[in-house]
N, C-alpha and C. Protein backbone atom coordinates (compact mmCIF):
# COMPACT_ATOMS: atom_id res chain seq x y z
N UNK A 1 78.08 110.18 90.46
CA UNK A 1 79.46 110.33 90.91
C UNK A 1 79.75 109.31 92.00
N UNK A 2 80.70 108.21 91.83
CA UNK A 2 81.17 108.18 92.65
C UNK A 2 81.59 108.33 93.89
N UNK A 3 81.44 107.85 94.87
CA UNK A 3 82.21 108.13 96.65
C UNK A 3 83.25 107.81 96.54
N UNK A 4 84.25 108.39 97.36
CA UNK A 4 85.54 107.93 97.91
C UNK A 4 85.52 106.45 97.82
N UNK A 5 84.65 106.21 98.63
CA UNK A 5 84.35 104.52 99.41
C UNK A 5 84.68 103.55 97.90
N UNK A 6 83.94 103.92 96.78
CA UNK A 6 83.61 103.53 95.30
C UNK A 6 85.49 103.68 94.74
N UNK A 7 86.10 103.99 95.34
CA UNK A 7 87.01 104.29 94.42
C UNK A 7 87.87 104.13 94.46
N UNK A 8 89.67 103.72 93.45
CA UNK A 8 90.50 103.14 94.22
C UNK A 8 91.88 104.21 93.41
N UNK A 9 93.07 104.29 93.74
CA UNK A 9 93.91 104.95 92.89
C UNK A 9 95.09 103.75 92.80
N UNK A 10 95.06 103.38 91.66
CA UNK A 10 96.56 102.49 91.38
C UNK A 10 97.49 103.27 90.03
N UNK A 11 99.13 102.65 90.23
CA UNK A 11 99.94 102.84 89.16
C UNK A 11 99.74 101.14 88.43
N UNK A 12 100.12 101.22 87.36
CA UNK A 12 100.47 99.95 87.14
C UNK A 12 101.98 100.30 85.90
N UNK A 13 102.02 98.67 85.57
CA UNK A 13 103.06 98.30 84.31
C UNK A 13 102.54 98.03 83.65
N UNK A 14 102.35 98.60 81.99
CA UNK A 14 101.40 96.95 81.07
C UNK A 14 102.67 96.94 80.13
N UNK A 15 102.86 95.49 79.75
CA UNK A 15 103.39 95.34 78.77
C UNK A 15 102.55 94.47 77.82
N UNK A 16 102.27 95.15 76.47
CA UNK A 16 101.54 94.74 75.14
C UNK A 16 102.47 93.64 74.79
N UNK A 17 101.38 92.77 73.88
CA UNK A 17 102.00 91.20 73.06
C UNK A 17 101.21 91.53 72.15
N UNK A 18 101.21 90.33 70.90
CA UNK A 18 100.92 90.31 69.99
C UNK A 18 99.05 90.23 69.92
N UNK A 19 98.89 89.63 70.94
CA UNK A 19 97.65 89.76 71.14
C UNK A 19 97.32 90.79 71.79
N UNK A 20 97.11 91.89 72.00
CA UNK A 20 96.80 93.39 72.44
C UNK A 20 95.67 93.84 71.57
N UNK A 21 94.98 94.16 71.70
CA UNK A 21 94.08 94.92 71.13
C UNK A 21 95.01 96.54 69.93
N UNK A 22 95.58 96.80 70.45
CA UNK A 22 96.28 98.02 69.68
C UNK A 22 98.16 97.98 69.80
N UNK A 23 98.55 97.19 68.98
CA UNK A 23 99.46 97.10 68.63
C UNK A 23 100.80 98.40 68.60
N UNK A 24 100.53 99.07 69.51
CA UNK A 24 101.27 100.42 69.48
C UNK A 24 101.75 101.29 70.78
N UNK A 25 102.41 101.85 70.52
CA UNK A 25 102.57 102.80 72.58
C UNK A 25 103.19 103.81 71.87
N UNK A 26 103.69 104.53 73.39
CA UNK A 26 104.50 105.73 72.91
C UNK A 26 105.98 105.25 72.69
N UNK A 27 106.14 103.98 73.48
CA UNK A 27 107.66 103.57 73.41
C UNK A 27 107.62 103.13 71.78
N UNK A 28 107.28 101.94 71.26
CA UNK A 28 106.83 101.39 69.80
C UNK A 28 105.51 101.73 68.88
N UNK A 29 105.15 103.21 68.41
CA UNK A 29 104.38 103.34 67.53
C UNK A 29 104.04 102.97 66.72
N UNK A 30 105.53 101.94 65.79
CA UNK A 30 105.17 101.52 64.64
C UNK A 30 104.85 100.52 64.97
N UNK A 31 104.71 99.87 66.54
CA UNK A 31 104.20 98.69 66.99
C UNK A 31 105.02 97.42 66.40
N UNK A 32 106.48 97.38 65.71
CA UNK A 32 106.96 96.44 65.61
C UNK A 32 107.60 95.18 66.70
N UNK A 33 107.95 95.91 67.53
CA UNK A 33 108.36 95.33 68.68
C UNK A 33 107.16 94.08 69.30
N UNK A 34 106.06 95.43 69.44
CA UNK A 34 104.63 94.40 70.20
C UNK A 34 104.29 93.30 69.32
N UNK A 35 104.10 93.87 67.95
CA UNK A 35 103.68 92.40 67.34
C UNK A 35 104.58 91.32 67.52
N UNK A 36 106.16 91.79 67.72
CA UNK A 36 106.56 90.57 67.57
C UNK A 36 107.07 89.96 69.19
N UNK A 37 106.24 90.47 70.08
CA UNK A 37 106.11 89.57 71.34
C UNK A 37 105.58 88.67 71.68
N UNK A 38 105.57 87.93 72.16
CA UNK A 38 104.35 86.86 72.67
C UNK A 38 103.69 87.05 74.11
N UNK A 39 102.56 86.49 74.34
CA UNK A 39 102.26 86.62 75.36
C UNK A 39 103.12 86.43 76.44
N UNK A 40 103.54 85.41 76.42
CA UNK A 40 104.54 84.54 77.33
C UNK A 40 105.84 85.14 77.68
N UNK A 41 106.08 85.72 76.54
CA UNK A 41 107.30 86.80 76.55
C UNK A 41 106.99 87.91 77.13
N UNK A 42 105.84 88.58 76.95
CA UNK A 42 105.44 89.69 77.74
C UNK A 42 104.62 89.28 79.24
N UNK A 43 104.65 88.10 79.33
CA UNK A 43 104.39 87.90 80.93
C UNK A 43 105.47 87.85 81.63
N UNK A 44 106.82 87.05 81.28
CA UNK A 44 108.10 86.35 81.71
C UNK A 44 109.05 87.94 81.73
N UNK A 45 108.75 89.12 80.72
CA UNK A 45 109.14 90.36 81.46
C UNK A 45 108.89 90.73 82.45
N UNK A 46 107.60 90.48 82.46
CA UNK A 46 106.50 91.31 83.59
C UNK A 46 106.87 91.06 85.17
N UNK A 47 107.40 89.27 85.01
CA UNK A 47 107.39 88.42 85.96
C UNK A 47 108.73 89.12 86.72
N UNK A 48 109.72 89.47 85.84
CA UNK A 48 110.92 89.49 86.09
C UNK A 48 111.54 91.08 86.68
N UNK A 49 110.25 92.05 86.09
CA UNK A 49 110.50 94.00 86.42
C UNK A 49 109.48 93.44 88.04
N UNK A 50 108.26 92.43 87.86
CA UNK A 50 108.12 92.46 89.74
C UNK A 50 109.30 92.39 90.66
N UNK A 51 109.73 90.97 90.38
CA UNK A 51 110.84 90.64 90.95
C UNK A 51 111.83 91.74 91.52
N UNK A 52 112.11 92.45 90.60
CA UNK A 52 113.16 93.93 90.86
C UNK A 52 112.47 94.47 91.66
N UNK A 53 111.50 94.72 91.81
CA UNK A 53 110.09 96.33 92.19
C UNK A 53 110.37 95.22 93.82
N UNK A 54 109.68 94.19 93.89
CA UNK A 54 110.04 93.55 95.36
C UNK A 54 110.93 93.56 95.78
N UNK A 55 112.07 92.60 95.48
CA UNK A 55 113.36 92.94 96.38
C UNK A 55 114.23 93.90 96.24
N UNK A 56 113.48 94.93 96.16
CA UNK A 56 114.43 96.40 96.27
C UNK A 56 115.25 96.93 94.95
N UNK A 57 115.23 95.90 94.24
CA UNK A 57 116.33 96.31 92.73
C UNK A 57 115.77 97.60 92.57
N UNK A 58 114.88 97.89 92.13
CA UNK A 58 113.91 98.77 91.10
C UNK A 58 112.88 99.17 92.01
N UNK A 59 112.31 100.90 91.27
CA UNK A 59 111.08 101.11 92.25
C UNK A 59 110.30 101.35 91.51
N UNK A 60 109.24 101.15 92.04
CA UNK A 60 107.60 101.04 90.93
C UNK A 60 107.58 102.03 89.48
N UNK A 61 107.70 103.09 90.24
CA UNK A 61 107.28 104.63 89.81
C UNK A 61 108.54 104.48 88.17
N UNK A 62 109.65 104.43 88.90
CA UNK A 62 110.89 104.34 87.49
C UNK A 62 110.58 103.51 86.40
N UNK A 63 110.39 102.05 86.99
CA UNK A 63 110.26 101.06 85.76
C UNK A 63 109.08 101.31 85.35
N UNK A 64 107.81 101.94 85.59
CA UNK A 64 107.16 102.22 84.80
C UNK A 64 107.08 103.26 83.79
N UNK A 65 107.92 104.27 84.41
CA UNK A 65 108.26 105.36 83.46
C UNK A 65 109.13 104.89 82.37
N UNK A 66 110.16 104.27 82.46
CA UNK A 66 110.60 103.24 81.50
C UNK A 66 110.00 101.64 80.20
N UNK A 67 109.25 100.87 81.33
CA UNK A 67 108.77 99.86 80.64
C UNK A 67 107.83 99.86 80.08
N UNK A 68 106.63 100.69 81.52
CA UNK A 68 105.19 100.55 80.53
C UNK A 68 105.14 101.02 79.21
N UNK A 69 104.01 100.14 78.64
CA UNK A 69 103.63 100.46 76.93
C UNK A 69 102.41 101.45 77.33
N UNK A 70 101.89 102.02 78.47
CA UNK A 70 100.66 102.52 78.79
C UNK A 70 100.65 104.21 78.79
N UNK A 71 100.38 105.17 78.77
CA UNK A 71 100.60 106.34 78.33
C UNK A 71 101.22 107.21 79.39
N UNK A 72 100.40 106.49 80.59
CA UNK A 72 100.75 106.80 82.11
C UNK A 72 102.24 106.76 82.67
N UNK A 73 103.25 106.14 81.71
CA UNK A 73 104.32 105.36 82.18
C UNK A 73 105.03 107.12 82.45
N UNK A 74 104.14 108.11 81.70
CA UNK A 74 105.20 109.22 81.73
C UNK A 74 104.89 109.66 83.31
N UNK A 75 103.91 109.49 83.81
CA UNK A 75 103.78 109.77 85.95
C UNK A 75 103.55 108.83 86.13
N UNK A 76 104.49 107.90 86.14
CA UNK A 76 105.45 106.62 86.84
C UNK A 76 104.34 105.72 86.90
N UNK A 77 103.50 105.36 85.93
CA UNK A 77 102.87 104.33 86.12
C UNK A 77 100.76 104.73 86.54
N UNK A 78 101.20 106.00 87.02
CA UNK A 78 99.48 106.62 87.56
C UNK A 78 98.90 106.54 87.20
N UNK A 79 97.14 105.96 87.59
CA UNK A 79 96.20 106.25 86.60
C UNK A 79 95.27 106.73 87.57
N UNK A 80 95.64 107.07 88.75
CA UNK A 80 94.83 108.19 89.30
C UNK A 80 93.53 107.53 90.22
N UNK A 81 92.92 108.11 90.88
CA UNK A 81 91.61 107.55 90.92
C UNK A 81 90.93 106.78 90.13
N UNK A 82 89.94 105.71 90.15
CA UNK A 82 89.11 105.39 89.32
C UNK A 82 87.92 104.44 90.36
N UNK A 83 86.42 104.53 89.48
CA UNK A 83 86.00 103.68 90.37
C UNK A 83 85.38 102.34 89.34
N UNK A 84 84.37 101.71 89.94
CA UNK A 84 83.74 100.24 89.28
C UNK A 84 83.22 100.55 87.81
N UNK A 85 83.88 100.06 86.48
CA UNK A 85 83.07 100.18 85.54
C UNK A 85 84.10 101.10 84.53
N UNK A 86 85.21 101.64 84.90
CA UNK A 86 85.99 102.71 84.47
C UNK A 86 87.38 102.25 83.05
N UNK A 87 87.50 100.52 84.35
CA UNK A 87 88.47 100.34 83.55
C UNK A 87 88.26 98.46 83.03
N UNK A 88 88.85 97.94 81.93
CA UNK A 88 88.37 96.71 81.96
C UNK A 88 88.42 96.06 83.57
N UNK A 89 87.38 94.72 83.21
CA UNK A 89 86.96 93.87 84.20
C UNK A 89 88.26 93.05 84.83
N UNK A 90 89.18 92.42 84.13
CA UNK A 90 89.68 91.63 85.16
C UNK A 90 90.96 93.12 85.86
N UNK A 91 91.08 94.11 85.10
CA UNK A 91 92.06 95.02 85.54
C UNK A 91 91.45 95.53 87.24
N UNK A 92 90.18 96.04 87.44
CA UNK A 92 89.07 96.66 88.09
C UNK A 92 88.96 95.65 89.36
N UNK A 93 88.67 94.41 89.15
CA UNK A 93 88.63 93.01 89.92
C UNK A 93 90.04 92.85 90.90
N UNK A 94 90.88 93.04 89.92
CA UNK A 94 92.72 93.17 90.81
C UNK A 94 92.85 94.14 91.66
N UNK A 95 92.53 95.30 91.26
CA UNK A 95 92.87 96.90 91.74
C UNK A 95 92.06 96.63 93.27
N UNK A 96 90.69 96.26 92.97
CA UNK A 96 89.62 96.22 94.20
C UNK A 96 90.14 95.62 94.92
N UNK A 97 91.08 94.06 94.60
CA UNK A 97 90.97 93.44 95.98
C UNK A 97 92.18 93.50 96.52
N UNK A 98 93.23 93.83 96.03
CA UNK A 98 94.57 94.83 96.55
C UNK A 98 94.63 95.49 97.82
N UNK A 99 94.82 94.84 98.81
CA UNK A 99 95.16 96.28 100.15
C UNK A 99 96.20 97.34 99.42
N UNK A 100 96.07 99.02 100.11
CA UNK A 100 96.94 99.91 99.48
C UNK A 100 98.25 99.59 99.81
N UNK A 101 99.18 99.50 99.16
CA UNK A 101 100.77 99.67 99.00
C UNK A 101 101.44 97.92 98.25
N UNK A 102 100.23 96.80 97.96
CA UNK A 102 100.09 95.81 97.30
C UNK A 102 100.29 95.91 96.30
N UNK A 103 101.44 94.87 95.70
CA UNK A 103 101.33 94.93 94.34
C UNK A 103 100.61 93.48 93.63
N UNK A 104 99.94 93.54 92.85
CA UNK A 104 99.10 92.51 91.88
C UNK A 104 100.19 91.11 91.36
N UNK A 105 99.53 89.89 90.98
CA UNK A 105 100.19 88.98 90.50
C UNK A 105 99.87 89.76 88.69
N UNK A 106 100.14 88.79 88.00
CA UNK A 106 100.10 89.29 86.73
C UNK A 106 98.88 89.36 86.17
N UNK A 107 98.15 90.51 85.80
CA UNK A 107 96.56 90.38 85.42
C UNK A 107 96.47 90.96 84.01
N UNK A 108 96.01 89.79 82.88
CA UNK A 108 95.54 89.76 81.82
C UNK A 108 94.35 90.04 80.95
N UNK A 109 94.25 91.37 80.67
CA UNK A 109 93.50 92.24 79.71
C UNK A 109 93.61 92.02 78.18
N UNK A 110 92.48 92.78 77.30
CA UNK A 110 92.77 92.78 76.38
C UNK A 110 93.80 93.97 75.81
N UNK A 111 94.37 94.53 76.89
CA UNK A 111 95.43 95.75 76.18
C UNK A 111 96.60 95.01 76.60
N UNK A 112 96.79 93.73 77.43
CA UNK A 112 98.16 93.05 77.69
C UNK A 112 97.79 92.80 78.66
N UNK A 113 99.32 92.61 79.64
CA UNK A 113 99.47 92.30 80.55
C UNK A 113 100.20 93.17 81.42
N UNK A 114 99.79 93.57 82.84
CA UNK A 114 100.41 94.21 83.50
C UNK A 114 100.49 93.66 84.88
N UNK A 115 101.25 94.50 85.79
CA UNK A 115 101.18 94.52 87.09
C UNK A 115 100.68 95.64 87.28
N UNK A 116 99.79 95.26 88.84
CA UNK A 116 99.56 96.78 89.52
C UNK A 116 99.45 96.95 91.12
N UNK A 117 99.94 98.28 90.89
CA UNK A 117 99.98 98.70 92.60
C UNK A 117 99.38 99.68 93.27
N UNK A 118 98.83 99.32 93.53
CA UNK A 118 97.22 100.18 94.78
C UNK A 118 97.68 101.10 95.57
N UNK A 119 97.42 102.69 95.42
CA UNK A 119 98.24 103.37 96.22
C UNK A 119 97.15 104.00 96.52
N UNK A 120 95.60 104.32 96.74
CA UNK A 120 94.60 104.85 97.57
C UNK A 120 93.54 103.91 97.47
């Protein structure tokens, strides 16, 4: 088990592209949408819901309940605690070096691309 010390709690955003490992969410099941994104397209969203989340447009918790393709999007983005080893590598690598209330530049997984924000 894990220590506290070991462990971090973030929300994030992911938005899936065509390259995703699973072509599907709760928003697009039949996954038509994702296939027909591109990476670039699903970064240049990504780029653009930060933008809002920073200068005040938008707050984390909403646009993720809205945008994310991630299951979490339904508690605003949460994925709760987690510690080293839990979640992919470059996702795990971002989260760690995040001071809490930081939000991430854009970090690229094989489930997409998201932002994320470190809240323990």
């Amino acid at each position: 088990m894990a220590s506290k010390e070991d462990q971090v709690k973030a929300s994030h955003i992911l938005i899936k592209h065509q390259g995703s490992r699973r072509k599907a969410s709760w928003k697009d099941p039949d996954g038509r949408i994702i296939s027909a994104t591109t990476k670039e397209a699903a970064i240049e969203r990504l780029r653009s819901i930060k933008e809002d989340i920073v200068t005040g447009k938008a707050r984390f918790g909403e646009v993720a309940g809205r945008e994310s393709d991630c299951s979490s999007a339904k508690r605003g983005g949460d994925l709760g605690p987690f510690g080293r080893g839990q979640m992919q590598k470059p996702f795990e690598e971002a989260t760690f070096a995040l001071k809490v209330g930081e939000i991430s530049d854009i970090v690229e997984t094989d489930s997409g691309v998201h932002i994320i924000l470190r809240t323990g």
